[in-house]
C-alpha atoms as a PDB file:
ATOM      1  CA  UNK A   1     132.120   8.597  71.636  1.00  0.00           C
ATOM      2  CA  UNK A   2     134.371  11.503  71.185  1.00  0.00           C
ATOM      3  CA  UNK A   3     133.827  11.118  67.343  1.00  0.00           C
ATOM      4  CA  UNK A   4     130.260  11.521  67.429  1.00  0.00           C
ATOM      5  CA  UNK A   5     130.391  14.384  69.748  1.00  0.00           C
ATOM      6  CA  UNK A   6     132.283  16.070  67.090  1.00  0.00           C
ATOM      7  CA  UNK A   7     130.488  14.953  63.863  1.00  0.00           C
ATOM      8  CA  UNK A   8     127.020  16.051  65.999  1.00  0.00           C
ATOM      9  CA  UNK A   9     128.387  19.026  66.924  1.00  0.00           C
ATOM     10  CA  UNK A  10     129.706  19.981  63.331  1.00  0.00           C
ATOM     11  CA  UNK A  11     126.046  19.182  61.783  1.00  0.00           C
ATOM     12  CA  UNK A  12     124.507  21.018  64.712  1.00  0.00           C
ATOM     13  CA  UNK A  13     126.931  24.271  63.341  1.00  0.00           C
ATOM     14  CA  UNK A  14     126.039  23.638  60.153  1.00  0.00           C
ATOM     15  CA  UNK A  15     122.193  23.493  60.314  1.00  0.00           C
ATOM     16  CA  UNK A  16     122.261  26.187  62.596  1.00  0.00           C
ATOM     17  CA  UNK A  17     124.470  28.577  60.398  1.00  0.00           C
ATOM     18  CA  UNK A  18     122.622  27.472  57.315  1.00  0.00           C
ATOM     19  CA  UNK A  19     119.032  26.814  58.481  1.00  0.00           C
ATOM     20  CA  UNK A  20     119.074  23.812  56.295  1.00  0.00           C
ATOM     21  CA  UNK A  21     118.131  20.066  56.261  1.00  0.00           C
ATOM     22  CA  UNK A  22     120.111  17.070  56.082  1.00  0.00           C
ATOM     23  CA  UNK A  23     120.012  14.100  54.989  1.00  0.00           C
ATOM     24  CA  UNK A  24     122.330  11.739  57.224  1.00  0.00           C
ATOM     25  CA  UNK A  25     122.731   7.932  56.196  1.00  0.00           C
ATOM     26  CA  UNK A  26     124.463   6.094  58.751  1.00  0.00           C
ATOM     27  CA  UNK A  27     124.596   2.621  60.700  1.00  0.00           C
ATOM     28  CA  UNK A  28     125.586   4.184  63.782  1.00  0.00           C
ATOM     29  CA  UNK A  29     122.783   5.209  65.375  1.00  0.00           C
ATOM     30  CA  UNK A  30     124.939   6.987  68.334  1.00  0.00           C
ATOM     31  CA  UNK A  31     125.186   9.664  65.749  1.00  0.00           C
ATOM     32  CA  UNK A  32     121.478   9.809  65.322  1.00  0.00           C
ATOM     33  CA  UNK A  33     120.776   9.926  69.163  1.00  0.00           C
ATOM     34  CA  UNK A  34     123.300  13.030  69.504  1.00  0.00           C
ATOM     35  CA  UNK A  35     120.961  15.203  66.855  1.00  0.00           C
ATOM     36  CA  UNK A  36     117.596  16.087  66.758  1.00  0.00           C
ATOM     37  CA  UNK A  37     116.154  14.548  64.305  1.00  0.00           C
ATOM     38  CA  UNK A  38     112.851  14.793  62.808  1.00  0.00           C
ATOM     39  CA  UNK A  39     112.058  11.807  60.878  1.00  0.00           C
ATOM     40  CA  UNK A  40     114.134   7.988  60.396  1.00  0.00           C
ATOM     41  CA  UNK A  41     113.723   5.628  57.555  1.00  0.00           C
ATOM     42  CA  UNK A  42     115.668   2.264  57.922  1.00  0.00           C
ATOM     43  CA  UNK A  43     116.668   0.890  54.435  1.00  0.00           C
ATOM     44  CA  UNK A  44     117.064  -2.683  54.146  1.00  0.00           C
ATOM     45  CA  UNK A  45     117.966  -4.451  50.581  1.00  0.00           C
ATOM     46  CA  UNK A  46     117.584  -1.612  48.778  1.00  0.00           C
ATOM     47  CA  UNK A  47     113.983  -0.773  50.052  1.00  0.00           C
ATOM     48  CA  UNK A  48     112.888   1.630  53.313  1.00  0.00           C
ATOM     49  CA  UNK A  49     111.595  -1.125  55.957  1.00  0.00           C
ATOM     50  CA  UNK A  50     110.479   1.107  58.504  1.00  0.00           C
ATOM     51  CA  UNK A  51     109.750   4.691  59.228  1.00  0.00           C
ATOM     52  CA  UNK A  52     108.795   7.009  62.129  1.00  0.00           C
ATOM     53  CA  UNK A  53     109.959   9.731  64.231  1.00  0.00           C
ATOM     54  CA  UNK A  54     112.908  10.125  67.111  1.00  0.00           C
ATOM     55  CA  UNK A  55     110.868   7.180  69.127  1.00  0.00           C
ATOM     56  CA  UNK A  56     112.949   4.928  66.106  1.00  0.00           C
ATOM     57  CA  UNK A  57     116.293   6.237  67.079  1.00  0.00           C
ATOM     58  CA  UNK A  58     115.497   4.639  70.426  1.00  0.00           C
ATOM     59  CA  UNK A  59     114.128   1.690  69.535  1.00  0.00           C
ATOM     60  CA  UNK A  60     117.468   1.165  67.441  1.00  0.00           C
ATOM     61  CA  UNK A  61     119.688   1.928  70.108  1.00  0.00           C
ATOM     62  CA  UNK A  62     117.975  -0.529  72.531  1.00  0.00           C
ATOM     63  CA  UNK A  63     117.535  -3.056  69.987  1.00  0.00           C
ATOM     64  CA  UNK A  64     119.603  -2.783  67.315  1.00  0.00           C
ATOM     65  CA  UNK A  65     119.106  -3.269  63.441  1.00  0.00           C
ATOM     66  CA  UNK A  66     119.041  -6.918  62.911  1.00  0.00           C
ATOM     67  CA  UNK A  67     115.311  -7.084  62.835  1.00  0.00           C
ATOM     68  CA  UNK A  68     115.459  -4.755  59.751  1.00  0.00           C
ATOM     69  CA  UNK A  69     117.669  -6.973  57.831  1.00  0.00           C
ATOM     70  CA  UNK A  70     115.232  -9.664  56.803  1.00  0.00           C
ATOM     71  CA  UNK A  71     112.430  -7.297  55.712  1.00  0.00           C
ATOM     72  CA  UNK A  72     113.544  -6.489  52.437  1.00  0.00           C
END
């Protein structure tokens, strides 16, 4: 958890220093709950499977990702 602090907090800096956007690609979606974050696409097989706002992030973290994986 203490690595996800940090890498939040560094994007946080960043973002706030730069007033800039991000794209962030991950599979941890601890990372994703730590930021604000405006809009989530999942990718599955090469295609985006799902998209929506922060209300993703917490359907991921309370469900996970493996009913993503056989959408593609």
């Amino acid at each position: 958890m203490d690595a996800v602090r940090t890498v939040s907090k560094g994007i946080e800096a960043f973002q706030a220093d730069k007033s800039a956007s991000l794209l962030i690609i991950t599979h941890n979606a601890a990372i994703l709950s730590a930021l604000k974050v405006d809009a989530v696409h999942i990718l599955a097989g090469g295609k985006i499977v799902a998209e929506g706002g922060p209300e993703l992030v917490d359907k991921i973290t309370k469900e996970g990702f493996a009913a993503y994986e056989g959408e593609a």
